[in-house]
PDB file of N, CA and C in Angstrom:
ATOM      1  N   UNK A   1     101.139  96.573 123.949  1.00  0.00           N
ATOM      2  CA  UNK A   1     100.344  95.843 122.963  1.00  0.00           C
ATOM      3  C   UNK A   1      99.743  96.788 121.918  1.00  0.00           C
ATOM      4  N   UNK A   2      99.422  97.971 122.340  1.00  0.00           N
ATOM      5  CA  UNK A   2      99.131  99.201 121.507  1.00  0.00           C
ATOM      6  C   UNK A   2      99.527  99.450 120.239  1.00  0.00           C
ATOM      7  N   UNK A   3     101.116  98.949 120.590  1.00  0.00           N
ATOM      8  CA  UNK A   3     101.904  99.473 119.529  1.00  0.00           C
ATOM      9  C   UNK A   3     101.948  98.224 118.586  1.00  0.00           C
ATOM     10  N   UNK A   4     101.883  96.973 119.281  1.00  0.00           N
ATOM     11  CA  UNK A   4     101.772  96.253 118.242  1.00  0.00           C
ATOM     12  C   UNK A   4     100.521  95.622 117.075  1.00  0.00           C
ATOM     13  N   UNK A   5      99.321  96.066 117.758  1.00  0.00           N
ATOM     14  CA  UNK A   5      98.080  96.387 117.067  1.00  0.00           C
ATOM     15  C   UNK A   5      98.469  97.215 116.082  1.00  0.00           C
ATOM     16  N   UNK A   6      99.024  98.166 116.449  1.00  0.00           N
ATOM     17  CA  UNK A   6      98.785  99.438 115.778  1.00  0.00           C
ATOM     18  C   UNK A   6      99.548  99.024 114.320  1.00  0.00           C
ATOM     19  N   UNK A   7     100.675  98.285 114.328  1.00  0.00           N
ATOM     20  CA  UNK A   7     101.911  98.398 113.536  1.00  0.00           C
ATOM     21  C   UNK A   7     100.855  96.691 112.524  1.00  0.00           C
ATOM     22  N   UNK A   8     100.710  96.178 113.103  1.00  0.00           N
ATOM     23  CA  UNK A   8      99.906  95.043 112.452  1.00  0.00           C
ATOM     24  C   UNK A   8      98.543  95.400 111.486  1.00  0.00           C
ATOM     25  N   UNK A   9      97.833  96.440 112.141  1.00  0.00           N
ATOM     26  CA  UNK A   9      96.763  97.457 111.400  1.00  0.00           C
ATOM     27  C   UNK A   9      97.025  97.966 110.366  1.00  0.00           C
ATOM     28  N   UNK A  10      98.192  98.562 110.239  1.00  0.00           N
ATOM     29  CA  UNK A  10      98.741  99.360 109.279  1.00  0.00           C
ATOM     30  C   UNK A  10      99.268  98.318 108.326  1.00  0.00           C
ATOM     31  N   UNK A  11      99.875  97.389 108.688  1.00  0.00           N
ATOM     32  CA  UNK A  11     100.549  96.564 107.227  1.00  0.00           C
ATOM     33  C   UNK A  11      99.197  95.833 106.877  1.00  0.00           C
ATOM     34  N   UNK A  12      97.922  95.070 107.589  1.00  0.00           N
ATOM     35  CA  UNK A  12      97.224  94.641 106.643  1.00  0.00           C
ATOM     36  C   UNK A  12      96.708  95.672 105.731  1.00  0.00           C
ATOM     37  N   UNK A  13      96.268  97.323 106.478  1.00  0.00           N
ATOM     38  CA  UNK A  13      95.982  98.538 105.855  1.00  0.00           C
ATOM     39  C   UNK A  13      96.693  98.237 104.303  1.00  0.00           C
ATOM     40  N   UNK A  14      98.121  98.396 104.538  1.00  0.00           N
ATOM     41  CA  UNK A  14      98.619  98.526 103.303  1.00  0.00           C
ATOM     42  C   UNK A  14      98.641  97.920 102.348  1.00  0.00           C
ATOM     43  N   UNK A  15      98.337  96.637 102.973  1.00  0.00           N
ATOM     44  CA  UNK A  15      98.274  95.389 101.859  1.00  0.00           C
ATOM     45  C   UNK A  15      97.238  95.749 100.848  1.00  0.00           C
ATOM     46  N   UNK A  16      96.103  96.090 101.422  1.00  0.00           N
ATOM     47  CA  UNK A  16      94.903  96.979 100.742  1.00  0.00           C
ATOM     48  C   UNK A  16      95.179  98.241  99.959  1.00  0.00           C
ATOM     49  N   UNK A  17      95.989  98.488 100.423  1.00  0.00           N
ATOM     50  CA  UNK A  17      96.423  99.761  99.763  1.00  0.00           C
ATOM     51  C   UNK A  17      96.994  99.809  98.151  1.00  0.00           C
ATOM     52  N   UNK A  18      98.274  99.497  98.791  1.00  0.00           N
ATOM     53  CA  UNK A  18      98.599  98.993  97.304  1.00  0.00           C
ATOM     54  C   UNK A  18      98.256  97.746  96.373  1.00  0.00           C
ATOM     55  N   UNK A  19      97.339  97.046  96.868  1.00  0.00           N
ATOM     56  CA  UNK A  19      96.137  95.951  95.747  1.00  0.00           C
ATOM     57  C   UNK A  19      95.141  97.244  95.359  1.00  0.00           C
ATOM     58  N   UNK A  20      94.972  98.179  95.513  1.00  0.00           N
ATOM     59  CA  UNK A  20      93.997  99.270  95.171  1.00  0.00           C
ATOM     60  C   UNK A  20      94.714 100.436  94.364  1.00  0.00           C
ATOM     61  N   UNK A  21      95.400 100.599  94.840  1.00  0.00           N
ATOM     62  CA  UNK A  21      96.770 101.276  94.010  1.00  0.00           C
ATOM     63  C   UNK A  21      97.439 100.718  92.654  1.00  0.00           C
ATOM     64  N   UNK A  22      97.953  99.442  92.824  1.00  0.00           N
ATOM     65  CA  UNK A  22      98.805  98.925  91.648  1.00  0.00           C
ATOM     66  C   UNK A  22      97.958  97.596  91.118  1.00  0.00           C
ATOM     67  N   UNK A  23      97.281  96.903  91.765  1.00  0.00           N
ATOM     68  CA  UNK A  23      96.815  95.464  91.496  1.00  0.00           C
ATOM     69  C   UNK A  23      95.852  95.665  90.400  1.00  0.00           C
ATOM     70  N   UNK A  24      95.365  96.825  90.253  1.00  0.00           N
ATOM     71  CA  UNK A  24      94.689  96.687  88.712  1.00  0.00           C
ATOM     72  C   UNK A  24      95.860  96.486  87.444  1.00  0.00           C
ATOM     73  N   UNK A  25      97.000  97.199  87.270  1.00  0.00           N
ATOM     74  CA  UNK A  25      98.329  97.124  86.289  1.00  0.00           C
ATOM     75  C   UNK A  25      98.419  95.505  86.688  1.00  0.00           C
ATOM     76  N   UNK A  26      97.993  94.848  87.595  1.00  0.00           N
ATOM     77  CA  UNK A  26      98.670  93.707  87.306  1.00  0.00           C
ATOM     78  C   UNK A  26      97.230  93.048  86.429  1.00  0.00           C
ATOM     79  N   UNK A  27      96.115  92.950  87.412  1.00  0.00           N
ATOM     80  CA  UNK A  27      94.794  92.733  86.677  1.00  0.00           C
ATOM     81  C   UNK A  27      95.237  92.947  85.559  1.00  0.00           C
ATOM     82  N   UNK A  28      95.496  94.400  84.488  1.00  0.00           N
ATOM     83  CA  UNK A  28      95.329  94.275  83.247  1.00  0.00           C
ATOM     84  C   UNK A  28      95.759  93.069  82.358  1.00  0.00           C
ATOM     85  N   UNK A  29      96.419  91.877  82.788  1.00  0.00           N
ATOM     86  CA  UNK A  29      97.438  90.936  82.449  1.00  0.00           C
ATOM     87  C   UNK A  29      95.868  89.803  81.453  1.00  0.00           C
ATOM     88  N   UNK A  30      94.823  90.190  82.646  1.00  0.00           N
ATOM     89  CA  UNK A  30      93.643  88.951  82.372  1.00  0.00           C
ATOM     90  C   UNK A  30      92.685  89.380  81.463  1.00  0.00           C
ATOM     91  N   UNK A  31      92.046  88.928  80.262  1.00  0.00           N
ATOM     92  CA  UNK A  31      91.210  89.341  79.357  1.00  0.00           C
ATOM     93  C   UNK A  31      90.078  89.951  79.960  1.00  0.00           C
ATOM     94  N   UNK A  32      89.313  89.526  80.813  1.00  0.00           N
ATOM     95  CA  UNK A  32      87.840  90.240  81.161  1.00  0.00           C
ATOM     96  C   UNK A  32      88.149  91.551  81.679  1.00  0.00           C
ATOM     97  N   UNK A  33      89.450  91.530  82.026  1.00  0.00           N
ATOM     98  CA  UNK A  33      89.605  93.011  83.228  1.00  0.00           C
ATOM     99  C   UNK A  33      90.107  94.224  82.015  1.00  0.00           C
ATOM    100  N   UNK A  34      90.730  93.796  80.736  1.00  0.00           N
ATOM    101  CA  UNK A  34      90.943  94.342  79.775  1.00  0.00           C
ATOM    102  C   UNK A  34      90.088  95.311  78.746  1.00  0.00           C
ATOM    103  N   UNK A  35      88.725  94.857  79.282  1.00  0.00           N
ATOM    104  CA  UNK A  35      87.784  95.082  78.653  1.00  0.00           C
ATOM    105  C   UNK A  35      86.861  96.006  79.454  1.00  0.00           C
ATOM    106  N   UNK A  36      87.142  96.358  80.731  1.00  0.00           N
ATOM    107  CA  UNK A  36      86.279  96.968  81.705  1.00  0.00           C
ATOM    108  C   UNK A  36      86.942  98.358  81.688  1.00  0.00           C
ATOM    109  N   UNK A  37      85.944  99.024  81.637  1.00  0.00           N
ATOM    110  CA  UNK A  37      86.248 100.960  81.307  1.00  0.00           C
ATOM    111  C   UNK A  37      86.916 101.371  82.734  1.00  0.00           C
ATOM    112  N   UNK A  38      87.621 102.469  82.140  1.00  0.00           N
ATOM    113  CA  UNK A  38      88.222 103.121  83.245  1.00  0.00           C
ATOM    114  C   UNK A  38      86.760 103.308  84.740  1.00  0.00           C
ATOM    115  N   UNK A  39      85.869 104.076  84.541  1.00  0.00           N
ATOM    116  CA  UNK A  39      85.312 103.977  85.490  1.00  0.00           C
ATOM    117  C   UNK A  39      85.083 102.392  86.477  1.00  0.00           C
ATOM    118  N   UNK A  40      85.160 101.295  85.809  1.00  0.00           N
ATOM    119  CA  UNK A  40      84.788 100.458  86.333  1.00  0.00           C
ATOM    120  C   UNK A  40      86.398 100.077  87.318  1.00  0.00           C
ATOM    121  N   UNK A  41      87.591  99.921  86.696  1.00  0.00           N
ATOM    122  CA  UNK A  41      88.652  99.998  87.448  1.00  0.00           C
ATOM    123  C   UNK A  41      88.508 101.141  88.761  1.00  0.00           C
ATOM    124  N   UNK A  42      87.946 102.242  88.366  1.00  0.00           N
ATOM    125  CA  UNK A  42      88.370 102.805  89.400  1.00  0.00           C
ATOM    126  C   UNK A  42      87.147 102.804  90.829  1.00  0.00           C
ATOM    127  N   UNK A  43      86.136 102.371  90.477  1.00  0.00           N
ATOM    128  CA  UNK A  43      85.064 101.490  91.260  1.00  0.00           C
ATOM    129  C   UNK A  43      85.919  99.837  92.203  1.00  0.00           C
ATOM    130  N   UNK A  44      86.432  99.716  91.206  1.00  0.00           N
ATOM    131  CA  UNK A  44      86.978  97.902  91.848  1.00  0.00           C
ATOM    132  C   UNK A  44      88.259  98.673  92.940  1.00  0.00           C
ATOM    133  N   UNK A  45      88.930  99.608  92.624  1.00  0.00           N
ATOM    134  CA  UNK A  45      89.929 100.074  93.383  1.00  0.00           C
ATOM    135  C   UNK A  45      89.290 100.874  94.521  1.00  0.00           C
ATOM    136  N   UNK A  46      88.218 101.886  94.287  1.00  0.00           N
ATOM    137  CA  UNK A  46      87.651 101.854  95.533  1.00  0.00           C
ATOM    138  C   UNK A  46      87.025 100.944  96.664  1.00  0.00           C
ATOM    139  N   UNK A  47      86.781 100.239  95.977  1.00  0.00           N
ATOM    140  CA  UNK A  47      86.008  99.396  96.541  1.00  0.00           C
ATOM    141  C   UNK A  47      87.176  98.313  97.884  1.00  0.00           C
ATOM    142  N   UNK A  48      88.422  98.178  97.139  1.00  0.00           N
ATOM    143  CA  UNK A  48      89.447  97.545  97.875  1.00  0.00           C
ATOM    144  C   UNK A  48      89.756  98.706  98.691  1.00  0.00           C
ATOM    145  N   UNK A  49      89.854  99.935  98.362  1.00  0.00           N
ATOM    146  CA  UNK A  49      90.706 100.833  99.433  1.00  0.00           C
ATOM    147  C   UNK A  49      89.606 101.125 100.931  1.00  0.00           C
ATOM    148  N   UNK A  50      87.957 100.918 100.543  1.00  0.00           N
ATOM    149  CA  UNK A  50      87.234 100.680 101.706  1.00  0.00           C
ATOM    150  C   UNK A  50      88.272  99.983 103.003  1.00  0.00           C
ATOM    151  N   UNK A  51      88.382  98.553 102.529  1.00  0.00           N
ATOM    152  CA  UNK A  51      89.235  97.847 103.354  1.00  0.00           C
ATOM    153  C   UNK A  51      90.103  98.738 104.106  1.00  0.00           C
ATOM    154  N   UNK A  52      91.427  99.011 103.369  1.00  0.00           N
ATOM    155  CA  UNK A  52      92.129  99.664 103.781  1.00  0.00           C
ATOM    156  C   UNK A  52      91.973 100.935 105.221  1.00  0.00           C
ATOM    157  N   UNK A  53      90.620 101.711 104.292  1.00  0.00           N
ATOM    158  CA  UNK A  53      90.381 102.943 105.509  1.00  0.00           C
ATOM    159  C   UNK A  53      89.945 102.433 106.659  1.00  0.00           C
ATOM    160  N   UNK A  54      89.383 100.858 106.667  1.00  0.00           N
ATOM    161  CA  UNK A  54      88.415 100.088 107.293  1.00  0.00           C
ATOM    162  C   UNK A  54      89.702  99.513 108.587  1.00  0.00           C
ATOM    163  N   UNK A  55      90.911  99.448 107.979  1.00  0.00           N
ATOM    164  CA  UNK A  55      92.070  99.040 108.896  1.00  0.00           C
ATOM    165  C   UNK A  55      93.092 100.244 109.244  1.00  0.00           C
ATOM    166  N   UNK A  56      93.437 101.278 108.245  1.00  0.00           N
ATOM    167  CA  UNK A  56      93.924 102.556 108.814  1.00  0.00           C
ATOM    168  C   UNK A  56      93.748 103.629 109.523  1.00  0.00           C
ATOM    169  N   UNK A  57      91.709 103.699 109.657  1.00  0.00           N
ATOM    170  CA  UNK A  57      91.720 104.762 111.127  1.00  0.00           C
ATOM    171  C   UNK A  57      91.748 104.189 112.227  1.00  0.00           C
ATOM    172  N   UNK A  58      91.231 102.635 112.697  1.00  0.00           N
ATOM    173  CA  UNK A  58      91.583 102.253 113.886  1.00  0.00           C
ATOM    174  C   UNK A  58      93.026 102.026 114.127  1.00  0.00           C
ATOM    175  N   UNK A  59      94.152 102.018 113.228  1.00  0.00           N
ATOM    176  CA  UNK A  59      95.527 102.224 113.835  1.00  0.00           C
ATOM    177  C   UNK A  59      95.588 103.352 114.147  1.00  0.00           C
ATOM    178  N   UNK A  60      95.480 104.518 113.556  1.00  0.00           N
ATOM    179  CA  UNK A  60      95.978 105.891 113.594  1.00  0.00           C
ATOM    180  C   UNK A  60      95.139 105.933 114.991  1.00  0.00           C
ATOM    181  N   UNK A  61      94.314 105.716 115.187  1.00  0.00           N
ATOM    182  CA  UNK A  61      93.196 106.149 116.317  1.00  0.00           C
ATOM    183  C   UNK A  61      94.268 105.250 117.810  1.00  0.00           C
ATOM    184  N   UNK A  62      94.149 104.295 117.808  1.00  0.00           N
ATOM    185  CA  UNK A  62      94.838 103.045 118.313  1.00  0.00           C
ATOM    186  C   UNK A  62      96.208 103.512 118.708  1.00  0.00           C
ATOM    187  N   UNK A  63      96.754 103.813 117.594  1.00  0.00           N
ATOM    188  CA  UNK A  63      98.139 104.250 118.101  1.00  0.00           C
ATOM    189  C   UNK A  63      98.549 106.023 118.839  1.00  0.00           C
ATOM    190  N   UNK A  64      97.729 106.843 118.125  1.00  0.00           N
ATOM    191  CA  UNK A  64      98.371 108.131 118.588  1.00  0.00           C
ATOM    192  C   UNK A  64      98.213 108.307 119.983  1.00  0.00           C
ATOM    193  N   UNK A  65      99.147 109.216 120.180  1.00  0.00           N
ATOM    194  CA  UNK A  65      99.553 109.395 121.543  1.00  0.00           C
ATOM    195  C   UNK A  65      98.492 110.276 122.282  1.00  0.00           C
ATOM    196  N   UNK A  66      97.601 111.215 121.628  1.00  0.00           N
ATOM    197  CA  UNK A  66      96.882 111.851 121.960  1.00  0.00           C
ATOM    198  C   UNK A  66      95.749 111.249 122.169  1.00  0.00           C
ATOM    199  N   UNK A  67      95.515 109.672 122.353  1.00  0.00           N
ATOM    200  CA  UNK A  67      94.222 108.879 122.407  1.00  0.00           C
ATOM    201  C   UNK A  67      94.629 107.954 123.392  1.00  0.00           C
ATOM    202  N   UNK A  68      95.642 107.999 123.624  1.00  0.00           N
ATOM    203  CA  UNK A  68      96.284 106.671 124.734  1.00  0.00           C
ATOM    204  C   UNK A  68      97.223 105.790 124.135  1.00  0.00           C
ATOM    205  N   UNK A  69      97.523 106.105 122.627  1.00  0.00           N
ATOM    206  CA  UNK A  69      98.661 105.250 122.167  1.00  0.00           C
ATOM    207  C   UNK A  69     100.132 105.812 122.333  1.00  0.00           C
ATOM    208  N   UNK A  70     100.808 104.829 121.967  1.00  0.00           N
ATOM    209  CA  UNK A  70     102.746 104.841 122.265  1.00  0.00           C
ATOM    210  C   UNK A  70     102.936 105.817 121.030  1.00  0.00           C
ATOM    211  N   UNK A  71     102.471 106.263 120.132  1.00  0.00           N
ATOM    212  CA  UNK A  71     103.288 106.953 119.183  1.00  0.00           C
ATOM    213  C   UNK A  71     102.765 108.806 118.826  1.00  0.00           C
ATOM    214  N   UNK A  72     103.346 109.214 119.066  1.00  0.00           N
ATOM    215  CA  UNK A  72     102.937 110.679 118.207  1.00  0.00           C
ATOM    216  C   UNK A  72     102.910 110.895 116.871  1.00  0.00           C
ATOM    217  N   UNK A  73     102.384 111.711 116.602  1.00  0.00           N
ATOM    218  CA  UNK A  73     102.112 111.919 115.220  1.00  0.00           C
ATOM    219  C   UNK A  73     103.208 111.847 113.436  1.00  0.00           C
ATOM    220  N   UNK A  74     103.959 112.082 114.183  1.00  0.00           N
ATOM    221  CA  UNK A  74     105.123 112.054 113.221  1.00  0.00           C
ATOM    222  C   UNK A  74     105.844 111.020 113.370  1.00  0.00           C
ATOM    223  N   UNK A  75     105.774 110.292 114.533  1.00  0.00           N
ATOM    224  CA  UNK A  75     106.015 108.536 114.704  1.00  0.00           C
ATOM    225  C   UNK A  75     105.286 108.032 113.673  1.00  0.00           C
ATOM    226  N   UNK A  76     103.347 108.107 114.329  1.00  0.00           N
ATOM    227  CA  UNK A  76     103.047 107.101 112.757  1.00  0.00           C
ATOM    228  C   UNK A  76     102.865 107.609 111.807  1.00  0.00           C
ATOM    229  N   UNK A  77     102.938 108.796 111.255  1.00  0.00           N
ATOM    230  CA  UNK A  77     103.159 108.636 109.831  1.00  0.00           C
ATOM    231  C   UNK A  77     104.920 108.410 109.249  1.00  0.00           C
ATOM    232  N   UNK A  78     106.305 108.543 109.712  1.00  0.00           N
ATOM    233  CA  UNK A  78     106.820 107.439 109.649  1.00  0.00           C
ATOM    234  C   UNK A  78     107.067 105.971 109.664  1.00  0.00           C
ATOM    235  N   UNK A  79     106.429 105.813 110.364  1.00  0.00           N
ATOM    236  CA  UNK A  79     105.986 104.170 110.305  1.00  0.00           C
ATOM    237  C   UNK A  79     105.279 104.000 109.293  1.00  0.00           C
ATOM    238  N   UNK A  80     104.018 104.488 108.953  1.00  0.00           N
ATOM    239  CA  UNK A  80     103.543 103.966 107.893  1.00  0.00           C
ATOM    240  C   UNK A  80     103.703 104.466 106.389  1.00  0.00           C
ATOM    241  N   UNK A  81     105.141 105.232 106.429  1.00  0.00           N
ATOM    242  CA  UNK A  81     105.952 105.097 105.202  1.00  0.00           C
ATOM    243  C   UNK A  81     106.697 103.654 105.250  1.00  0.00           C
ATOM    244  N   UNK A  82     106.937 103.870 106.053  1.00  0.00           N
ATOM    245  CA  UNK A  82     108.089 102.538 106.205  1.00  0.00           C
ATOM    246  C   UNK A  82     107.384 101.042 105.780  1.00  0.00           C
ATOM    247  N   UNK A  83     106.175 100.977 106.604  1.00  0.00           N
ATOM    248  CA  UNK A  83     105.304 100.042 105.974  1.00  0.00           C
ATOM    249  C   UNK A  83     104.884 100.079 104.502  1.00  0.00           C
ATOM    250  N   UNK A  84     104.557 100.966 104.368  1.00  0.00           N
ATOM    251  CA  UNK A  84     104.439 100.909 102.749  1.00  0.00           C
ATOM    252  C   UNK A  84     105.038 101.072 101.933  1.00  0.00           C
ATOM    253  N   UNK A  85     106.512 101.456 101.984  1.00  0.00           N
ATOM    254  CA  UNK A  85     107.607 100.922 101.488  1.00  0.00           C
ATOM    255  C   UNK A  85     107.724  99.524 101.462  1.00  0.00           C
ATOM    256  N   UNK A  86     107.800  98.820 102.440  1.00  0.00           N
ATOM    257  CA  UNK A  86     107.783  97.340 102.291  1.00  0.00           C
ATOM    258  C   UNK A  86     107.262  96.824 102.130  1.00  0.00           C
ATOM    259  N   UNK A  87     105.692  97.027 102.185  1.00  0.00           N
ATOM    260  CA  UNK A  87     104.234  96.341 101.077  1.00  0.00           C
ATOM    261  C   UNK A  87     104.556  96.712  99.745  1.00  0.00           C
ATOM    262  N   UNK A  88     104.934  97.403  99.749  1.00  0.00           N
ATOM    263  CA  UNK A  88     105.350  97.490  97.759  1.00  0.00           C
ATOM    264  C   UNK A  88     106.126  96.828  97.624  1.00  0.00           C
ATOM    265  N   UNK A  89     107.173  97.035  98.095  1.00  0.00           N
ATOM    266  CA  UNK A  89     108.406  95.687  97.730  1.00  0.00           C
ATOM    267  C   UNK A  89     108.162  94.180  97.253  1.00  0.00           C
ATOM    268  N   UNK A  90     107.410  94.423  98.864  1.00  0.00           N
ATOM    269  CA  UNK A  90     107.179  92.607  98.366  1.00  0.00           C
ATOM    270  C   UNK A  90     106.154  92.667  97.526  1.00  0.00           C
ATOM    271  N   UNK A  91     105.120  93.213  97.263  1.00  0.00           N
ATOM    272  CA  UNK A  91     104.238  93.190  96.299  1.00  0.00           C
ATOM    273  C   UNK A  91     104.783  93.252  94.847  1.00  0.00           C
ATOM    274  N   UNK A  92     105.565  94.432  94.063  1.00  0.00           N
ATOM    275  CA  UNK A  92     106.512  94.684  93.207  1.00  0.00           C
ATOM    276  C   UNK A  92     107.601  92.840  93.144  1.00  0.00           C
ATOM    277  N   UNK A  93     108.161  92.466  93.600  1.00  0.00           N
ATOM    278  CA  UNK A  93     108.693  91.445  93.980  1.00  0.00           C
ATOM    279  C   UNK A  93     108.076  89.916  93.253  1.00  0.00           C
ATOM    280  N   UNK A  94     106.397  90.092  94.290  1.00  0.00           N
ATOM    281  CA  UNK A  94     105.565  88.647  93.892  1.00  0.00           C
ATOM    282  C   UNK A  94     105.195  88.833  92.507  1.00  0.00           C
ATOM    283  N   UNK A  95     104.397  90.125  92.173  1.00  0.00           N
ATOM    284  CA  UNK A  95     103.437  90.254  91.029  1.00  0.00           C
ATOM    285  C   UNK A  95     103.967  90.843  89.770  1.00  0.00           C
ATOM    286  N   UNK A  96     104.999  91.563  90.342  1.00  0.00           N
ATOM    287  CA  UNK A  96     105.858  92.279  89.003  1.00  0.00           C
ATOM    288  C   UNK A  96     107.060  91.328  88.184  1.00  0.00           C
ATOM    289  N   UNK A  97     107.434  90.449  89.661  1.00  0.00           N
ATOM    290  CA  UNK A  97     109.086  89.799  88.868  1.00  0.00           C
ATOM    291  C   UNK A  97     109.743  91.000  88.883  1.00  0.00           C
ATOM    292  N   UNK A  98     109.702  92.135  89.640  1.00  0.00           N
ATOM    293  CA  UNK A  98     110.672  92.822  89.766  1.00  0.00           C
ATOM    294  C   UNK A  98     112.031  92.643  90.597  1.00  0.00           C
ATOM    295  N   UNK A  99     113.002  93.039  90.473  1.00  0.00           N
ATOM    296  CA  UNK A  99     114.200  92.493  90.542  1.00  0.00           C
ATOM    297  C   UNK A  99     114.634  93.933  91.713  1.00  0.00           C
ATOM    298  N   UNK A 100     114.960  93.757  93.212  1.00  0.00           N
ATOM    299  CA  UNK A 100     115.261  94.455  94.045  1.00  0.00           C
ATOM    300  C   UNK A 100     116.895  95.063  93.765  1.00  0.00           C
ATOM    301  N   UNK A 101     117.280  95.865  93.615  1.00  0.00           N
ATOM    302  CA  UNK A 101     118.728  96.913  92.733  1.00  0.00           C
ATOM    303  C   UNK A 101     119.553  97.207  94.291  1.00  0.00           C
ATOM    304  N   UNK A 102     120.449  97.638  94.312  1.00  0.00           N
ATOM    305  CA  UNK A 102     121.197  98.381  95.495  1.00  0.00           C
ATOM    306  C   UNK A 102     120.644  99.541  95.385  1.00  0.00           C
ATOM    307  N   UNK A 103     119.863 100.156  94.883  1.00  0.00           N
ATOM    308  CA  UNK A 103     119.976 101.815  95.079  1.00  0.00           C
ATOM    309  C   UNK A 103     117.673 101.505  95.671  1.00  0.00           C
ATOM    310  N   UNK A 104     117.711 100.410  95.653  1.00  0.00           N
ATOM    311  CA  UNK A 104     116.021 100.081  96.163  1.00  0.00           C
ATOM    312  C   UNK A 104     116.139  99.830  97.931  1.00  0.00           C
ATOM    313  N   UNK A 105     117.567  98.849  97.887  1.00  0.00           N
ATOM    314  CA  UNK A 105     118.588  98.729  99.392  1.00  0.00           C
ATOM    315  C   UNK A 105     118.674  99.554  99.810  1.00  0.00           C
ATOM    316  N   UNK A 106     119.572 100.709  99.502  1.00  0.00           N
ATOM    317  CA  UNK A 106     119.622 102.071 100.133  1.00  0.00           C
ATOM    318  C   UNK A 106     118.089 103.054 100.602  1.00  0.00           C
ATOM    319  N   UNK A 107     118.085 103.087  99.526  1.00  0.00           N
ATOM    320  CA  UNK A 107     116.569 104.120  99.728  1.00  0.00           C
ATOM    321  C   UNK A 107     115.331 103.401 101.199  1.00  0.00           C
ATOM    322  N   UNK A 108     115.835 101.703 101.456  1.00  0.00           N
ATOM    323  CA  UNK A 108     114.764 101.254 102.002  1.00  0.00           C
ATOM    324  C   UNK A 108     115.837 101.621 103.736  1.00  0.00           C
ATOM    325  N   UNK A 109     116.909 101.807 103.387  1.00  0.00           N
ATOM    326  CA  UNK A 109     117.669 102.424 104.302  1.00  0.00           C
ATOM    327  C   UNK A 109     117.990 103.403 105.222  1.00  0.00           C
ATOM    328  N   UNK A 110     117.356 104.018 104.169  1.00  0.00           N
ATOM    329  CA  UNK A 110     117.528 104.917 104.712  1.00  0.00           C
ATOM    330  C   UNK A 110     115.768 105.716 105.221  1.00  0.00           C
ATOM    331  N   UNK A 111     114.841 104.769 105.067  1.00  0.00           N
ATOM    332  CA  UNK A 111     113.457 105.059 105.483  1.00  0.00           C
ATOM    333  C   UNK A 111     113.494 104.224 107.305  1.00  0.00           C
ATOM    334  N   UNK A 112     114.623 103.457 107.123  1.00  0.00           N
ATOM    335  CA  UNK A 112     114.861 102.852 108.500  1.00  0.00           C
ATOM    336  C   UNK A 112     115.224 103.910 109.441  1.00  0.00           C
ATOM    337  N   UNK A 113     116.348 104.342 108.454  1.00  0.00           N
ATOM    338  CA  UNK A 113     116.835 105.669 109.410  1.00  0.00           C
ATOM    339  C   UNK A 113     116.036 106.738 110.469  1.00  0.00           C
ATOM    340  N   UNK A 114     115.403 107.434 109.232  1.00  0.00           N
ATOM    341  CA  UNK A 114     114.373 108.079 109.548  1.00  0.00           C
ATOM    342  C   UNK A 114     113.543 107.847 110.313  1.00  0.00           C
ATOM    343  N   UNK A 115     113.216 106.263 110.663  1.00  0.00           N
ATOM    344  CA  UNK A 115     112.305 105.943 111.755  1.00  0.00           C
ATOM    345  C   UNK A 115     113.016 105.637 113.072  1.00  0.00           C
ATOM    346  N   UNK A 116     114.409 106.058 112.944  1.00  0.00           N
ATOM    347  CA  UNK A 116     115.318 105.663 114.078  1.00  0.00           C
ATOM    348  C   UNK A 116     115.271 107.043 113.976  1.00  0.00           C
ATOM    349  N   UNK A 117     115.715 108.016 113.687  1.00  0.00           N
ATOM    350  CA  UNK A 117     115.463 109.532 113.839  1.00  0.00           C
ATOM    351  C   UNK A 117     114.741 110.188 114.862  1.00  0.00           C
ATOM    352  N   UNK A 118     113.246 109.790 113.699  1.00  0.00           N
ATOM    353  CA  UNK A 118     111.913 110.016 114.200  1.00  0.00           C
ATOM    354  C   UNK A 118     111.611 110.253 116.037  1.00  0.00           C
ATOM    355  N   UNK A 119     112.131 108.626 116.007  1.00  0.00           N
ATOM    356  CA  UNK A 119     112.472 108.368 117.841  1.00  0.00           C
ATOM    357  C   UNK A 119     113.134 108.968 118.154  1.00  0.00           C
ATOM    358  N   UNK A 120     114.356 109.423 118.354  1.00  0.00           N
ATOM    359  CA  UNK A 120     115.115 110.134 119.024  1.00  0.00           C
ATOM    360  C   UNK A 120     114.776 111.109 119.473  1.00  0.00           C
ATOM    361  N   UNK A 121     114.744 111.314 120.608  1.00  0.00           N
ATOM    362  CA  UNK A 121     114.373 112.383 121.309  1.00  0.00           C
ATOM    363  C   UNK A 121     112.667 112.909 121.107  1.00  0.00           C
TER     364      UNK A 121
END
């Protein structure tokens, strides 16, 4: 169950992540947010990435192996490339109208890999 806390932690984590990361470029779309100074963007983006840290040390904590979790260290921080590879996607996807390419296929391919790697041995 460890592991699946852990892996559930991390994608709401990320969801936060990149709304703190990119969701202001989308914000800029709305007049009031157009008008708010860089400091104030980067206040509203902290303010979301709270969340985030608020859901990413109890995974990291939760999951590593050196605390009683299933994964070692280079497990989750593969994993949570992998996750945040795919919170962007779909995020890029909903908010951008971005259009997923074969070479976005591959690359997400090969982050699979790597987490099949990772495991081995």
């Amino acid at each position: 169950m460890r592991s699946l806390y852990t892996i559930l932690l991390l994608i709401c984590s990320n969801v936060f992540m990149t709304l703190a990361w990119y969701g202001h470029l989308k914000l800029a779309e709305m007049k009031w947010f157009q008008h708010l100074p860089l400091i104030g963007v980067i206040l509203l983006s902290w303010g979301i990435a709270f969340f985030e840290y608020c859901l990413q040390v109890p995974a990291n904590r939760m999951g590593f192996l050196g605390n009683g979790g299933p994964f070692n260290l280079m497990q989750l921080k593969i994993i949570q490339e992998v996750i945040t590879l795919s919170v962007f996607i779909v995020f890029s996807v909903v908010a951008f109208h971005m259009q997923v390419k074969w070479n976005h296929v591959i690359a997400a391919f090969l982050m699979i890999l790597a987490v099949y790697f990772v495991f081995k041995g």
